[in-house]
Protein backbone atom coordinates (compact mmCIF):
# COMPACT_ATOMS: atom_id res chain seq x y z
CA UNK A 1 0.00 0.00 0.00
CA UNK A 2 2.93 2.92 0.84
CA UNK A 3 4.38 1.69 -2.38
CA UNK A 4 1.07 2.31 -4.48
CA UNK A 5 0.86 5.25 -2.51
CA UNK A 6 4.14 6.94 -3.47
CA UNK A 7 3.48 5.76 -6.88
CA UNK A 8 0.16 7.54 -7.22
CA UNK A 9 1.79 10.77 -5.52
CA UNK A 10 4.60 10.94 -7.92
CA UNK A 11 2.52 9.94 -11.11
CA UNK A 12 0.10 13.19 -9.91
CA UNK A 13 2.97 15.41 -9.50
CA UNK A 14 4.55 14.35 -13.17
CA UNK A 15 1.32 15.62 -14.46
CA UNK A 16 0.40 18.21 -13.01
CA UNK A 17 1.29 20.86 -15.90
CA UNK A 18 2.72 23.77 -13.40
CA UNK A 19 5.26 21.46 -11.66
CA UNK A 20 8.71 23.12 -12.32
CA UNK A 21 10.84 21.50 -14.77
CA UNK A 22 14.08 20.11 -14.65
CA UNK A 23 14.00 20.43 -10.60
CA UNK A 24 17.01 18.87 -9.11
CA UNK A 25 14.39 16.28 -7.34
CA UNK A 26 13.15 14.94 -10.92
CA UNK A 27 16.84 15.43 -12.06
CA UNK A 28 17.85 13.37 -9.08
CA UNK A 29 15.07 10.85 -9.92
CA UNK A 30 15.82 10.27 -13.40
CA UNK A 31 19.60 10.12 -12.19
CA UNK A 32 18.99 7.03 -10.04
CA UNK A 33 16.38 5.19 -11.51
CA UNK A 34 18.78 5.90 -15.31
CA UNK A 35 21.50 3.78 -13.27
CA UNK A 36 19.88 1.62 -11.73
CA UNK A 37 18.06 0.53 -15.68
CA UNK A 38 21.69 0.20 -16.36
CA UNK A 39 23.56 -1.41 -13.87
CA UNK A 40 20.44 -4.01 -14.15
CA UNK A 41 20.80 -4.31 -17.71
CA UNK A 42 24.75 -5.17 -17.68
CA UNK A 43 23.92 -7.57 -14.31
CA UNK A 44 20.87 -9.08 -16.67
CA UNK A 45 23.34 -9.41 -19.52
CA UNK A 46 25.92 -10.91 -17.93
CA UNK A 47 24.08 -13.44 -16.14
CA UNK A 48 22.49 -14.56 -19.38
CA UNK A 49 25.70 -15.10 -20.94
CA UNK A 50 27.26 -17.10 -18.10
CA UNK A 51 24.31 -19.13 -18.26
CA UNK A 52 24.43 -19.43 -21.68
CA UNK A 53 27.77 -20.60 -21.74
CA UNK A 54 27.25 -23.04 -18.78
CA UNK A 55 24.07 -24.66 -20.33
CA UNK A 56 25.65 -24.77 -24.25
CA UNK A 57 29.01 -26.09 -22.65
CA UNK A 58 27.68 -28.57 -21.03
CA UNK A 59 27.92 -32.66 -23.10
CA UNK A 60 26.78 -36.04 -22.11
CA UNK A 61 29.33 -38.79 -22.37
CA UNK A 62 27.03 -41.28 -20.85
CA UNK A 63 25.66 -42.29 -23.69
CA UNK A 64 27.66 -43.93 -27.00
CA UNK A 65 27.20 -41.78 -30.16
CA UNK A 66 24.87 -43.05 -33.21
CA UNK A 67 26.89 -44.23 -36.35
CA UNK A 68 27.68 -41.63 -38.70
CA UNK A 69 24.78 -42.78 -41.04
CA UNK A 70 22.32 -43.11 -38.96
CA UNK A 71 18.67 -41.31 -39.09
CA UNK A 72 18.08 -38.71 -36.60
CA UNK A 73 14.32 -39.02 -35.50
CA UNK A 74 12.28 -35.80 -35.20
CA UNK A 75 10.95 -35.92 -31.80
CA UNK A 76 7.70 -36.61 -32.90
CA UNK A 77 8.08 -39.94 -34.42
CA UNK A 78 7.23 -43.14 -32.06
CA UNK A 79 10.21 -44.91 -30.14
CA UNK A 80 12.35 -47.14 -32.56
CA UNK A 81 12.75 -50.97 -31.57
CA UNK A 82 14.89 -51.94 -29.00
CA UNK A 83 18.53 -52.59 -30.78
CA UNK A 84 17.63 -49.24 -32.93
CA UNK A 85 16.92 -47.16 -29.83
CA UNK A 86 20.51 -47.74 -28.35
CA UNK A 87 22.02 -46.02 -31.22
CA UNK A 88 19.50 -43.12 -31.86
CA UNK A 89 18.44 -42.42 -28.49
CA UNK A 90 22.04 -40.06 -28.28
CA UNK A 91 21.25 -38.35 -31.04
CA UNK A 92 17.95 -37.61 -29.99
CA UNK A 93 18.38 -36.77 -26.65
CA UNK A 94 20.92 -33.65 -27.83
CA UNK A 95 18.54 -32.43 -30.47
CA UNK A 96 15.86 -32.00 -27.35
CA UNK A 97 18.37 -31.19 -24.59
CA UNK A 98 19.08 -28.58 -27.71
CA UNK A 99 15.82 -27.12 -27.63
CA UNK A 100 14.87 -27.40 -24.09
CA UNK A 101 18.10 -24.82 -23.45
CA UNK A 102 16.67 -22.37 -26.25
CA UNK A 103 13.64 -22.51 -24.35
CA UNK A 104 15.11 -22.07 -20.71
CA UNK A 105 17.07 -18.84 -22.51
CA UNK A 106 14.25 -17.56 -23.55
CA UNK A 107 12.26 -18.00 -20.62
CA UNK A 108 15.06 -16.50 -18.95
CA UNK A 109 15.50 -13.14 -20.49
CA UNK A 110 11.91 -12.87 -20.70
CA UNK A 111 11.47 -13.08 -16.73
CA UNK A 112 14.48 -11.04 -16.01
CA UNK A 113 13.56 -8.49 -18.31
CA UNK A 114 9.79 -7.82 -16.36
CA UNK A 115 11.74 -8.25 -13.18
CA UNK A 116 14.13 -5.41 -14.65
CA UNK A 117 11.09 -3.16 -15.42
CA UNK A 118 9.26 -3.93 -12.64
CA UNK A 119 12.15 -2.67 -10.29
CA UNK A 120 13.09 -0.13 -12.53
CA UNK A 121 9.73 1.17 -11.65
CA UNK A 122 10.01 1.05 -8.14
CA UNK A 123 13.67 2.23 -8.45
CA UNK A 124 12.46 5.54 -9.77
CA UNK A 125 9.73 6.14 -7.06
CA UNK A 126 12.25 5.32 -4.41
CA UNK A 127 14.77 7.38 -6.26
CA UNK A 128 11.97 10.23 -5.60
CA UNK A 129 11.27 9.50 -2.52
CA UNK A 130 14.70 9.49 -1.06
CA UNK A 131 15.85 12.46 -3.32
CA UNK A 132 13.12 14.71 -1.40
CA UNK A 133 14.06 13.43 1.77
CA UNK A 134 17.78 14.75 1.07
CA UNK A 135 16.70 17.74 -0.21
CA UNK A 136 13.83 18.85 2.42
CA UNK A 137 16.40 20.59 4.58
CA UNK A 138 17.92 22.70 1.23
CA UNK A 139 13.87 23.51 0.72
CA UNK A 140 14.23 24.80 4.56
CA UNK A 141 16.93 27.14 3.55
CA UNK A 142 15.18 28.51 0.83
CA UNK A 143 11.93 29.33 2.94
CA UNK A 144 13.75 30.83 5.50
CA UNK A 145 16.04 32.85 3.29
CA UNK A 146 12.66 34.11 1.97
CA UNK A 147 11.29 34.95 5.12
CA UNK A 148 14.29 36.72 7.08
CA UNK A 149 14.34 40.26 6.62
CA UNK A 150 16.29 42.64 8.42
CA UNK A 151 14.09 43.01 11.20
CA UNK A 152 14.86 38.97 12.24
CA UNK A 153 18.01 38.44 11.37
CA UNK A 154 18.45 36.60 14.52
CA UNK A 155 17.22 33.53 12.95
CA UNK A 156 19.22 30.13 12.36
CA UNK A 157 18.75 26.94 10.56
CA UNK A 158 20.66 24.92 13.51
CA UNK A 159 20.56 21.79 11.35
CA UNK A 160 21.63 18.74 13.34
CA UNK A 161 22.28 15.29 12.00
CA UNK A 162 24.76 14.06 9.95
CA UNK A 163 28.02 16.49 8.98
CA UNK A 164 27.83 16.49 5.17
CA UNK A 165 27.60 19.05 2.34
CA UNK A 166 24.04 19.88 3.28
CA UNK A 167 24.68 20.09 7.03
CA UNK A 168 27.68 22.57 5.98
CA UNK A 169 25.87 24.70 3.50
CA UNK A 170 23.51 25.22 6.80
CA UNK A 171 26.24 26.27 8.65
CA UNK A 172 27.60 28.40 6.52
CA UNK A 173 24.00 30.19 5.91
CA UNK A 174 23.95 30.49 9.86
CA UNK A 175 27.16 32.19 9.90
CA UNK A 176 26.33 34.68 6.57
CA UNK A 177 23.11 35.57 8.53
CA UNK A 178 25.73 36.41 12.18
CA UNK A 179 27.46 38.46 9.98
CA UNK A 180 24.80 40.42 8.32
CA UNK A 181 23.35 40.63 11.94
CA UNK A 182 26.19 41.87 13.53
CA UNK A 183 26.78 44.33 10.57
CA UNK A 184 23.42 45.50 10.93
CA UNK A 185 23.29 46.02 14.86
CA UNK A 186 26.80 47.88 14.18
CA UNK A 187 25.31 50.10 10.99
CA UNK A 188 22.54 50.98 13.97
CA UNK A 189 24.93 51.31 16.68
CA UNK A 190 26.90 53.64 13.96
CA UNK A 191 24.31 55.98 12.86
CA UNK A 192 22.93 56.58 16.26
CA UNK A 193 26.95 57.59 17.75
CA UNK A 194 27.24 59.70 14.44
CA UNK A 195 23.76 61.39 14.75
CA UNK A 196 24.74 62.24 17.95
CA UNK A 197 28.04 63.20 17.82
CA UNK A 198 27.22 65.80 14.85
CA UNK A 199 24.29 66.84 17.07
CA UNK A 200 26.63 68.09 19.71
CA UNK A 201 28.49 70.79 17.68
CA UNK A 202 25.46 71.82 16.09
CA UNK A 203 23.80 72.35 19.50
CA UNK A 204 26.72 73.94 20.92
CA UNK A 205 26.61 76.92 17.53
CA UNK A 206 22.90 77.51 18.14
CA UNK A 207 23.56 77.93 22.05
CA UNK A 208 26.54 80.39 21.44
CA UNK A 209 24.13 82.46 18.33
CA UNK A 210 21.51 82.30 20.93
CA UNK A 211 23.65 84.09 24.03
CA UNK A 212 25.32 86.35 21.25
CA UNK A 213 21.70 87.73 20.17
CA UNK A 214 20.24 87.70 23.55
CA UNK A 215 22.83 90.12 24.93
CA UNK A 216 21.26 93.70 24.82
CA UNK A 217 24.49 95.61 25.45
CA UNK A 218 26.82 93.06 22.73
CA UNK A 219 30.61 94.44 22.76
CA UNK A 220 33.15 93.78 19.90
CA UNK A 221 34.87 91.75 22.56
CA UNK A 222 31.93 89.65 23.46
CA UNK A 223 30.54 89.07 19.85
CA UNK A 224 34.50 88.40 18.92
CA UNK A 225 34.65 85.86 21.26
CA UNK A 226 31.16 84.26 20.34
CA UNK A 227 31.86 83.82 16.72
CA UNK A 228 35.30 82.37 17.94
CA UNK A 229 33.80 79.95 19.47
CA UNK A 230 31.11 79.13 16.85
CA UNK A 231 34.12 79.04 14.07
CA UNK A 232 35.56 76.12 16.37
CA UNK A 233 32.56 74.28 16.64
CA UNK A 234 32.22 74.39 13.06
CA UNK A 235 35.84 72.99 12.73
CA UNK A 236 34.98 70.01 15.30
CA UNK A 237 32.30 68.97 12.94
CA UNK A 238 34.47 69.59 9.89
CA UNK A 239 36.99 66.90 11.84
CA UNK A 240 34.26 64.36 12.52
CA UNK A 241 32.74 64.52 8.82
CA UNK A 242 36.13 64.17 7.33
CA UNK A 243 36.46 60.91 9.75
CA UNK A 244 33.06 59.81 9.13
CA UNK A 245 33.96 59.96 4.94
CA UNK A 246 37.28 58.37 6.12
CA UNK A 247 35.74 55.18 7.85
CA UNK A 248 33.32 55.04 5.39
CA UNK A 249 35.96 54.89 2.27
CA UNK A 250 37.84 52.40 4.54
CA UNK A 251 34.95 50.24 4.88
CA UNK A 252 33.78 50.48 1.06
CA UNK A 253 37.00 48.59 0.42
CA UNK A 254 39.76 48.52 -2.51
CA UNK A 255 39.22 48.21 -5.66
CA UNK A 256 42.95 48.79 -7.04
CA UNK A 257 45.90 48.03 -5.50
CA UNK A 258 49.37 49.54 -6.14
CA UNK A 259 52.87 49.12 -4.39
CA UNK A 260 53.89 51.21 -2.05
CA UNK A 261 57.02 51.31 0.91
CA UNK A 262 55.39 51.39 4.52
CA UNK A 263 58.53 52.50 5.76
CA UNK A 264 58.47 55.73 3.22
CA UNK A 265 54.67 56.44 4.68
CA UNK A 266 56.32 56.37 8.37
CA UNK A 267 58.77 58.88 7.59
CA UNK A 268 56.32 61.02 6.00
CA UNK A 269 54.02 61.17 8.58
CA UNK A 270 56.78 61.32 11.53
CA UNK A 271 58.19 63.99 10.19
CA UNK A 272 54.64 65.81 9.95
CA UNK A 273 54.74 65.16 13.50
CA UNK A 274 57.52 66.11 15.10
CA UNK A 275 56.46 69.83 16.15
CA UNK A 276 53.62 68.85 17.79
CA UNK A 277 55.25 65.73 20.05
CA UNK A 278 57.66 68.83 21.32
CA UNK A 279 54.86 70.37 22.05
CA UNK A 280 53.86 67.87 24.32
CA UNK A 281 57.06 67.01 25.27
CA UNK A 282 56.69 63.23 24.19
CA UNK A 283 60.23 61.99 22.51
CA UNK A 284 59.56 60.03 19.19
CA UNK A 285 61.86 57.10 18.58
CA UNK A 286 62.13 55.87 14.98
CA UNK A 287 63.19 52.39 13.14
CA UNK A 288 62.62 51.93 9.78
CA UNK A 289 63.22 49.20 7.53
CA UNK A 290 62.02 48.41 3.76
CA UNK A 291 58.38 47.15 3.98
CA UNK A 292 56.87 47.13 0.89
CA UNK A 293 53.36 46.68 0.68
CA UNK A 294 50.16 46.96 -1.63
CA UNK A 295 46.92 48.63 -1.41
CA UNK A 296 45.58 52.42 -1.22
CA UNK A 297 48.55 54.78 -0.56
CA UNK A 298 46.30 57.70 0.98
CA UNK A 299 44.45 55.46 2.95
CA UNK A 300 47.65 53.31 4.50
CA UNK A 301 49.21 56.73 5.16
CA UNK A 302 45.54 57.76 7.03
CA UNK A 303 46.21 54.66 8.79
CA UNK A 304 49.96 55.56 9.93
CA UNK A 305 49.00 59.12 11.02
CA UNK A 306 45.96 57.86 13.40
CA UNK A 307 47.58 55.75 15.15
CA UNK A 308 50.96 58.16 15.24
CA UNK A 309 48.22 60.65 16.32
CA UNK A 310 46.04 58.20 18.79
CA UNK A 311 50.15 57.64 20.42
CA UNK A 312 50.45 61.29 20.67
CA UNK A 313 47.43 62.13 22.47
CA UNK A 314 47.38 59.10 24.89
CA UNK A 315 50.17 59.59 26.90
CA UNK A 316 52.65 61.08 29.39
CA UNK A 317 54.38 63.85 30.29
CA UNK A 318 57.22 62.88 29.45
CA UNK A 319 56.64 60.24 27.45
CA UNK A 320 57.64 58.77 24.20
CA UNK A 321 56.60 56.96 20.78
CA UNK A 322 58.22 54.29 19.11
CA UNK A 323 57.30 53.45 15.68
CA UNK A 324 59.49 50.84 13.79
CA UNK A 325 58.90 49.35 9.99
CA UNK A 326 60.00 45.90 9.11
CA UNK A 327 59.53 42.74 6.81
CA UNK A 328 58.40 39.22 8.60
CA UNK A 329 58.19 36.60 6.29
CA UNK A 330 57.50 38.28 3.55
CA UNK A 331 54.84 40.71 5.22
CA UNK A 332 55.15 44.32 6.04
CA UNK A 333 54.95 44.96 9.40
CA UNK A 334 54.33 48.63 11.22
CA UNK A 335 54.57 49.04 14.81
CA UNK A 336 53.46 51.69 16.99
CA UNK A 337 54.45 51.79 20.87
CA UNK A 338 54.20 54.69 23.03
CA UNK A 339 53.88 55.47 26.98
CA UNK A 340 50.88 56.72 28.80
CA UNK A 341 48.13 55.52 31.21
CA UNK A 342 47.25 52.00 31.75
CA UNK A 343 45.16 50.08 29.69
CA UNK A 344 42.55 47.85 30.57
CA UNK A 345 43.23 44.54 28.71
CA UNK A 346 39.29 43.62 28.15
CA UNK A 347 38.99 47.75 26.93
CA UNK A 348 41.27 47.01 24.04
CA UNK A 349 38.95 45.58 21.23
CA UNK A 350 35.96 48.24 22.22
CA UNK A 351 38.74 51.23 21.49
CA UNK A 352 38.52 49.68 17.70
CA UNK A 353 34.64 50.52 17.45
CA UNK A 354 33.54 53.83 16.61
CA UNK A 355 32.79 56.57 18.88
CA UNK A 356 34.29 54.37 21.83
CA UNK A 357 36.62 56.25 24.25
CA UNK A 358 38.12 55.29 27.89
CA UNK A 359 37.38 59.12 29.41
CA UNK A 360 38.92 62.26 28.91
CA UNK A 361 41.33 61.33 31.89
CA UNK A 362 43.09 58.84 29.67
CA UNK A 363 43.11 60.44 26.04
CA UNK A 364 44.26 64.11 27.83
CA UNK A 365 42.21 65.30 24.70
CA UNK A 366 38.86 66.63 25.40
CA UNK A 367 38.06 67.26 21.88
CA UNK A 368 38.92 63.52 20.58
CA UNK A 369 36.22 62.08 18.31
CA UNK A 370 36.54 58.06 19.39
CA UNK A 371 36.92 57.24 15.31
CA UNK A 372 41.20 56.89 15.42
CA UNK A 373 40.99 53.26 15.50
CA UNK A 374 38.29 52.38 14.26
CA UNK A 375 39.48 54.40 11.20
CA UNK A 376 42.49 52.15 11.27
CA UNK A 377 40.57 48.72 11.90
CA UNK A 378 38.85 49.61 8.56
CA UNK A 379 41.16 50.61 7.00
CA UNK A 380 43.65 47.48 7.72
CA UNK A 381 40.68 45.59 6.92
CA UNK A 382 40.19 47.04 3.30
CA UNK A 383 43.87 45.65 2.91
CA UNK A 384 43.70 42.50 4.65
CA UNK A 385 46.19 43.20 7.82
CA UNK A 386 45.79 42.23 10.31
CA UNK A 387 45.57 44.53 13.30
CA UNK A 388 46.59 43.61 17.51
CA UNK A 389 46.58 45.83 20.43
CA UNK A 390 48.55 45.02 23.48
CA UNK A 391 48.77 46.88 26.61
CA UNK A 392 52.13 47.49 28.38
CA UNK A 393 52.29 46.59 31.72
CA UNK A 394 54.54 50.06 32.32
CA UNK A 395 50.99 51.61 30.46
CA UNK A 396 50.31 52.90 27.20
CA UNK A 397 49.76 50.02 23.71
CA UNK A 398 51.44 48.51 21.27
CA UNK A 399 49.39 47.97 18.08
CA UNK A 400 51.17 46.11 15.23
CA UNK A 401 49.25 45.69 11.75
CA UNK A 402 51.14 43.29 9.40
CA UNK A 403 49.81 43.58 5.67
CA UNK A 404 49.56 40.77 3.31
């Protein structure tokens, strides 16, 4: 009856007119039932002709052969006397042994040729059969990669069983969907810091025009001072647009790559530098070897000057930076160490998000915009280097990124 039953299911759904064609569950279907009619036919085959070949091979020497000249009796005719029968009876007996094998044959290859349709039949509704059952849990993926939006990204497949292909290409659709949901929760996390953070200046030049226009008796002095003020919140937002464009080109990735000497970009940007560490009285200590590398010049030299900049502003007085070039196995390495304030170690990887700071206290630099590093994890990631923080015990970080 669940035989029938399949059967009747599967001969509905090959004619219903609207049923997709060449699915990979009829293409599956055909596949197994194709070598299974196949295999059967060469097993059929060869089992005829090794029966064939032990039925014609076989010869009866218990009998003495009729004389040369002697009739051979059609098996029809009545039984010869009794010295005649001892020499025909041979010749008879092959000419019937002869046609009771052609029969046998035939009889044969007749039977195994139903019993090769016949499972050939059920071989293609069990081919069916089975090929849905394997391919339920890709029909899964495709339902819920209809259904998942960006509002429930939270979903997984969690397939359990077995670890094949189809348990794998789960997997891997659970971890594409972590991804986009983390991406997603930080695009949201993103917009909301930036809103805010560009927010604050333009709060802080409305407040200023406010008091400027609600003075009655406004001096030179006083409205000198007021647009002063205004012009540097209008700078402050210049800085964090420029950032936000920078982070955002960091993130959009590369789309040509050209050579370029990491050691050369040090220099460069050292050199920029050096007024302002006197300044602050923080020594800068130098070491540069060749490192070439590849990618976007501007944006590896953005990369440099942040975190020659973050070193700067988070440290000491005195204090010092260290920034050394080198090649390691055939990878450019830059690294950036400098004194200052203790680190905590489980604060390191939230410095690398945007708009994440550890307090005024520790950056000395009221005005910072919490985008340094996470311009620089971007960045590194557009180039695929690899970027590690490590705090020194004596305080301050070490950050190495080693380029591909």
């Amino acid at each position: 009856m669940a035989f029938l039953s399949a059967f009747t299911r599967l001969a509905g759904r090959l004619a219903r007119p609207h049923l997709p064609r060449r699915t990979v569950r009829l293409r599956l279907t055909l596949l197994y039932g194709g070598l299974f009619l196949v295999s059967g036919a060469t097993l059929l085959a060869i089992t005829y002709v090794l029966v064939r070949h032990a039925v014609m091979g076989q010869v009866v020497k218990s009998f003495i052969p009729a004389p040369d000249n002697a009739p051979i009796p059609s098996p029809g005719m009545p039984p010869p006397g009794k010295s005649r029968s001892v020499e025909l009876l041979p010749a008879q007996f092959q000419q019937v042994l002869k046609l009771q094998r052609a029969e046998a044959l035939n009889q044969l290859l007749i039977n195994s040729a139903l019993a090769l349709a016949l499972m050939s039949v059920i071989s293609v509704v069990l081919g069916w059969v089975v090929a849905g059952r394997i391919l339920r849990r890709l029909r899964t993926i495709i339902a819920t990669a209809r259904e998942i939006s960006a509002t429930d990204l939270h979903r997984r497949l969690a397939f359990d069983g077995p670890a094949d292909e189809i348990k794998a290409l789960g997997d891997t659709f659970d971890g594409l969907l972590a991804r986009l949901e983390a991406s997603f929760q930080a695009q949201r996390q993103f917009v909301a810091n930036a809103s805010h953070e560009l927010r604050t200046p333009l709060t802080r030049q409305r407040a200023l025009g406010q008091v400027a226009l609600s003075d009655p008796m406004p001096t030179v002095e006083s409205l000198r001072e007021a647009h002063e003020e205004i012009l540097a919140a209008g700078v402050q937002q210049e800085r964090l647009i420029e950032a936000l464009l920078t982070l955002s080109r960091g993130q959009a990735g590369i789309e040509a790559r050209h050579a370029f000497d990491l050691a050369r970009l040090g220099e460069d940007v050292v050199d920029d530098r050096r007024a302002e560490a006197r300044r602050r009285g923080v020594a800068i200590r130098q070491s540069f070897g060749a490192a070439p590398a590849a990618g976007h010049r501007p944006l590896a030299e953005r990369l440099v000057a942040n975190l020659v900049d973050n070193a700067l502003c988070h440290n000491t007085l005195p204090g010092w930076v260290e920034v050394e070039t080198r090649t390691v196995d055939g990878h450019a390495v830059l690294t950036i160490s400098n004194s200052g304030p203790l680190v905590p170690p489980d604060a390191v990887e939230r410095l690398f998000q945007p708009f994440q700071r550890l307090g005024t206290a520790r950056t000395g630099h009221p005005d910072g915009l919490g985008l340094g590093l996470s311009i620089v994890h971007a960045i590194a990631t557009a180039h695929d280097a690899a970027v590690t923080a490590t705090p020194r015990a004596e305080g301050g970080l070490t950050v190495t990124v080693t380029f591909p």
